[in-house]
C-alpha atoms as a PDB file:
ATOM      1  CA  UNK A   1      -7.553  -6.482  -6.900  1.00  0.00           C
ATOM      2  CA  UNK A   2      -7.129  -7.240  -3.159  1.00  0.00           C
ATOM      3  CA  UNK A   3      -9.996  -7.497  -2.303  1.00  0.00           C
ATOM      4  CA  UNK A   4     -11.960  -9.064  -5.546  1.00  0.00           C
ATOM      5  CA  UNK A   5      -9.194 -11.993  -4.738  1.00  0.00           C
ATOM      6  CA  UNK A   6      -9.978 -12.120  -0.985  1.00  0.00           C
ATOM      7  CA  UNK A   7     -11.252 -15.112   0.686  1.00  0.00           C
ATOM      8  CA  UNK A   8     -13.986 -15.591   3.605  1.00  0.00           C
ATOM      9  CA  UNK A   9     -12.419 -16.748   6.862  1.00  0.00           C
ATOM     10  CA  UNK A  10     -13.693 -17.684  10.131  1.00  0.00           C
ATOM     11  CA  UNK A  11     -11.943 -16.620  13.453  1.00  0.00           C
ATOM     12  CA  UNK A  12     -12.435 -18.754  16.208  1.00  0.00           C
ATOM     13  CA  UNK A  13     -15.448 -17.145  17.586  1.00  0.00           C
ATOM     14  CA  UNK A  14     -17.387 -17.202  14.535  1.00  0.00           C
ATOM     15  CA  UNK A  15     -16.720 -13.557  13.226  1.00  0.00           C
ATOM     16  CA  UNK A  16     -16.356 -14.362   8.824  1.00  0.00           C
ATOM     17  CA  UNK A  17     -13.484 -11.820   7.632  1.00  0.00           C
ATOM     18  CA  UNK A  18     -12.016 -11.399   4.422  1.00  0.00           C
ATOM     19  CA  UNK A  19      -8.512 -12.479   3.812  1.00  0.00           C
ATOM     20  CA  UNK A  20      -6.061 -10.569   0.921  1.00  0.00           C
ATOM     21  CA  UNK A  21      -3.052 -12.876  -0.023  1.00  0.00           C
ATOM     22  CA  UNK A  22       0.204 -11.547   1.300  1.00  0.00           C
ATOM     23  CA  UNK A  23       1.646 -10.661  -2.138  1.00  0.00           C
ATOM     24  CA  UNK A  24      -1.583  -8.617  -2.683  1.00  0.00           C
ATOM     25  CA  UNK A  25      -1.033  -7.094   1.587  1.00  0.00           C
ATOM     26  CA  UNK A  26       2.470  -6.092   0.792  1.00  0.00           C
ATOM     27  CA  UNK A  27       1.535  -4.518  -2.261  1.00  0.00           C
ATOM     28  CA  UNK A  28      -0.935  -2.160  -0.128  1.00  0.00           C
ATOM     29  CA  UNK A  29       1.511  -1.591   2.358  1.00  0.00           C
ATOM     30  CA  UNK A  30       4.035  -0.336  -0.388  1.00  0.00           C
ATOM     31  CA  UNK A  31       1.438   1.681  -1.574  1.00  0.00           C
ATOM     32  CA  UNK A  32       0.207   3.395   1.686  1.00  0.00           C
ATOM     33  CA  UNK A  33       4.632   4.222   2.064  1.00  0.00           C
ATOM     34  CA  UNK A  34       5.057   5.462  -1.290  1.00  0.00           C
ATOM     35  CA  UNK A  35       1.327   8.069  -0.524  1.00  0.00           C
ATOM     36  CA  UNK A  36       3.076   8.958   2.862  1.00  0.00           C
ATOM     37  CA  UNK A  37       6.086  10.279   1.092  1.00  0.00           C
ATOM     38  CA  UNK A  38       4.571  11.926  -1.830  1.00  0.00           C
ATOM     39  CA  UNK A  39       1.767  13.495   0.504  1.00  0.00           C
ATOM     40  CA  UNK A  40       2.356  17.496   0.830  1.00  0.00           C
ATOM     41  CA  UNK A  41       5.276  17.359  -0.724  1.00  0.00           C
ATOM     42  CA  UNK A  42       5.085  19.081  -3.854  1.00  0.00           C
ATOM     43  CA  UNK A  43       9.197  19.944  -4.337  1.00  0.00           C
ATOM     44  CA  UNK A  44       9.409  15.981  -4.671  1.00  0.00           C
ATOM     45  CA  UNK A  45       8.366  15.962  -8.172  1.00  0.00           C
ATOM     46  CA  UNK A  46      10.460  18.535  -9.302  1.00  0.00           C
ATOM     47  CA  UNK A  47      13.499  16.875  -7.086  1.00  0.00           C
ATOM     48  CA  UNK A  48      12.614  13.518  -9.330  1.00  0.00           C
ATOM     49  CA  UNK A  49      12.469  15.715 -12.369  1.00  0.00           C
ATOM     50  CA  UNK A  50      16.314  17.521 -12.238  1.00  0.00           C
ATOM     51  CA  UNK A  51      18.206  14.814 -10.006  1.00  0.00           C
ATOM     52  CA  UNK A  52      18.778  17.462  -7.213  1.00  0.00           C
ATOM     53  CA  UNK A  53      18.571  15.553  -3.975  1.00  0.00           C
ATOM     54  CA  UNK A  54      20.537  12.519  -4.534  1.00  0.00           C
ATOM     55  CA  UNK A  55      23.428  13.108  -2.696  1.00  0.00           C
END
């Protein structure tokens, strides 16, 4: 959706780039955190699943 709601901008030297809305940036961001936790860690899930880890 980022990017299908982007608009064309021009920097000052005449490069066009696309521009994502910051709701729609911070949304990626959150995204890119939440696949940097989850990545290679496969005990997470079952952590999630039986409560073990929360203190």
């Amino acid at each position: 959706m980022a990017m299908a709601t982007a608009r064309r901008t021009a920097l000052p030297d005449g490069t066009t780039i696309r521009l994502i809305a910051a709701p729609e940036f911070i949304a990626t961001k959150l995204v890119e955190v939440i696949i940097a936790v989850v990545d290679g860690r496969s005990e997470l899930f079952e952590e999630l699943n039986t409560g073990r880890g929360l203190g």
